[in-house]
Protein backbone atom coordinates (compact mmCIF):
# COMPACT_ATOMS: atom_id res chain seq x y z
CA UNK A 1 -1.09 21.56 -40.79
CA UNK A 2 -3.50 21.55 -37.68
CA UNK A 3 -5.83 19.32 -37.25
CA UNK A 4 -9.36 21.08 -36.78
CA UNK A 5 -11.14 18.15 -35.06
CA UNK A 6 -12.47 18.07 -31.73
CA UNK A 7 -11.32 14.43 -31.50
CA UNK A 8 -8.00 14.11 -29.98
CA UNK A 9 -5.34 11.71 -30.27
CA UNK A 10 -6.41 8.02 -29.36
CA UNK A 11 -4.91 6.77 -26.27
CA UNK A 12 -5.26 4.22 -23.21
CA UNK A 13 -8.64 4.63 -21.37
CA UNK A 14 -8.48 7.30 -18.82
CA UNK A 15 -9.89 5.87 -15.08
CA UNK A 16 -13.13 7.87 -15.41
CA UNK A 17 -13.74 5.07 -18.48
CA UNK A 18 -13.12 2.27 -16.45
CA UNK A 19 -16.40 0.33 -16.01
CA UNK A 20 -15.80 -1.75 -13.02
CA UNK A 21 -14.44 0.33 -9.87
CA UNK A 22 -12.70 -2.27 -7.55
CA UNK A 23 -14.32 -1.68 -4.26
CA UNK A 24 -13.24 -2.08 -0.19
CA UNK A 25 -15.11 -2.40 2.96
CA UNK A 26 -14.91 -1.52 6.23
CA UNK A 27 -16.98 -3.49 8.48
CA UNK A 28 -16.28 -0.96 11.56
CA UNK A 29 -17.19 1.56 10.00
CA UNK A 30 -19.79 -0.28 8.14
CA UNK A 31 -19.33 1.15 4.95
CA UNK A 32 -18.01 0.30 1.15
CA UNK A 33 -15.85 2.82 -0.99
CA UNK A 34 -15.43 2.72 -4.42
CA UNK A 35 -11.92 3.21 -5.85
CA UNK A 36 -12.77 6.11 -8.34
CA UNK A 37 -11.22 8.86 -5.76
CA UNK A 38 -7.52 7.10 -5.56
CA UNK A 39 -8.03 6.13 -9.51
CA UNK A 40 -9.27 9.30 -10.84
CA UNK A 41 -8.22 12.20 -8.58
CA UNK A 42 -5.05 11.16 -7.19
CA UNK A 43 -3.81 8.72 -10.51
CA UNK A 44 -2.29 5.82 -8.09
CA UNK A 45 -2.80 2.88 -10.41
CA UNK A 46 -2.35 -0.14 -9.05
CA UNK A 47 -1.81 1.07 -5.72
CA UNK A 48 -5.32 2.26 -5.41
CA UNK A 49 -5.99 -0.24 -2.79
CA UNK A 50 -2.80 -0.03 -0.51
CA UNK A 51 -3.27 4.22 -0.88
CA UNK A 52 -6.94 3.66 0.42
CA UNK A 53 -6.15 1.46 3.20
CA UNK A 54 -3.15 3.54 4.25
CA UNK A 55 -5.63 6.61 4.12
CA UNK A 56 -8.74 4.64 5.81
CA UNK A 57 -5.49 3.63 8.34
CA UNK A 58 -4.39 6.85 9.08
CA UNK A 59 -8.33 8.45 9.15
CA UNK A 60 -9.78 6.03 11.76
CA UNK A 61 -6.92 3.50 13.31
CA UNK A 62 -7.82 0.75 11.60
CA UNK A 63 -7.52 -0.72 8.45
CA UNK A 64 -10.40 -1.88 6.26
CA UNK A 65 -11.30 -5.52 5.80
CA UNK A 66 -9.20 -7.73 4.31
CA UNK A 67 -5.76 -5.49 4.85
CA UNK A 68 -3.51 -6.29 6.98
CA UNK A 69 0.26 -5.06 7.16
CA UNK A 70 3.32 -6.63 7.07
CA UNK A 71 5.56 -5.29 10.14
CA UNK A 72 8.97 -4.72 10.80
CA UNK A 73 10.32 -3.58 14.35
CA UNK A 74 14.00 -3.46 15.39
CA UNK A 75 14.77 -5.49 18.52
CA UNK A 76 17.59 -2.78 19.38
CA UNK A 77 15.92 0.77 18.50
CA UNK A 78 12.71 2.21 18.44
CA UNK A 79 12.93 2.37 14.75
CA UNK A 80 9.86 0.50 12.77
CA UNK A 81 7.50 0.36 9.30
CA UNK A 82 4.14 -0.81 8.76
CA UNK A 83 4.36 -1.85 5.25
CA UNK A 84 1.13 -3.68 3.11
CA UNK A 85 3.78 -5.47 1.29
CA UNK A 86 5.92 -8.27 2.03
CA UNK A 87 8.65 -7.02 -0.55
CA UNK A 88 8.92 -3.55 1.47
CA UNK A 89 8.68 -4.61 4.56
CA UNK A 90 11.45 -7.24 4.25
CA UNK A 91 13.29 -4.50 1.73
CA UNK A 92 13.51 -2.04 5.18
CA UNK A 93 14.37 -4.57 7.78
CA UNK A 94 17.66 -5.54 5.29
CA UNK A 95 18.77 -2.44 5.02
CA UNK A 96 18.02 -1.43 8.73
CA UNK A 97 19.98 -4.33 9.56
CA UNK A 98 22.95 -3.83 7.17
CA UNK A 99 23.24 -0.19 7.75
CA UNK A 100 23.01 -0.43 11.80
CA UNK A 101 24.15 -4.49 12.74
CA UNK A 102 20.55 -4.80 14.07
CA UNK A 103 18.39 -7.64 14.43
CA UNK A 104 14.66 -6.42 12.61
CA UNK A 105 11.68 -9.14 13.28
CA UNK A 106 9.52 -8.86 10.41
CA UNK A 107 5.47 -10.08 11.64
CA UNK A 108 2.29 -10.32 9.76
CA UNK A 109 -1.82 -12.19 10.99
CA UNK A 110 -1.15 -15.14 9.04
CA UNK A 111 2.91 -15.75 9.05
CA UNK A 112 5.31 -16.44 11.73
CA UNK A 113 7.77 -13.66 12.80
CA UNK A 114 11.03 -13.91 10.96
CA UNK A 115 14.51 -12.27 12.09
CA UNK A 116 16.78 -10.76 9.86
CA UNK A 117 20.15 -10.13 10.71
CA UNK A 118 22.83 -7.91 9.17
CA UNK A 119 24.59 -10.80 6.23
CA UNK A 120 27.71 -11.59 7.23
C-alpha cells in the first residue's frame, strides 16, 4: 500500500543539514571559503578539502593556507604528480618505479626527499 505522507524515508543527514561548514583560507587572495560548494553541489565527502585546494590550485597557482603537496618527480623522465597525500604520492612513485626501473624522489615543506627505487 503507498504511503501518502509527505515525510520520506529517514536517512543520514544530507550536507545542506550539516551545521558547521569546515572552512579554508587563502591569505593571497585574502579570502575564506566555506566548504558547502564541494559538500553540497559536487558530494566529495571527505575530500572536500583536498578538491578545494586542488581547485583554488588550479584557479590561481597557488594553494590555500595550510596545503601543501606531497611531490613525486622521476630522476630519469619528465614524468611527475603533485599529490596532497602522502599515501598517493608514495603509491605513484612505486609503481613508476616498478613498471619503468626508475628512481622517483618523493619531496614535501616539512620532510626530507626520499628515493624509491624499483624492489629488487
Amino acid at each position: 500500500m503507498p504511503n501518502d505522507s509527505d515525510e520520506g524515508p529517514a536517512g543520514p543527514p544530507g550536507p545542506a543539514d550539516i551545521e558547521d561548514v569546515p572552512t579554508i583560507t587563502c591569505e593571497r587572495c585574502d579570502s575564506e571559503w566555506d566548504l558547502a560548494y564541494e559538500l553540497e553541489e559536487l558530494a566529495v565527502g571527505n575530500q572536500a578539502l583536498e578538491q578545494f585546494a586542488l581547485d583554488h590550485q588550479r584557479h590561481t597557482g597557488h594553494f590555500p593556507d595550510g596545503v601543501s603537496t606531497w611531490q613525486a618527480e622521476c630522476r630519469r623522465c619528465p614524468e611527475s604528480v603533485q599529490r596532497l597525500d602522502e599515501r598517493g604520492a608514495r603509491r605513484w612513485a612505486q609503481t613508476h618505479a616498478r613498471h619503468t626501473d626508475h628512481a622517483v624522489a618523493i619531496t614535501h615543506a616539512d620532510e626530507e626527499s626520499t628515493l624509491i627505487e624499483r624492489p629488487e
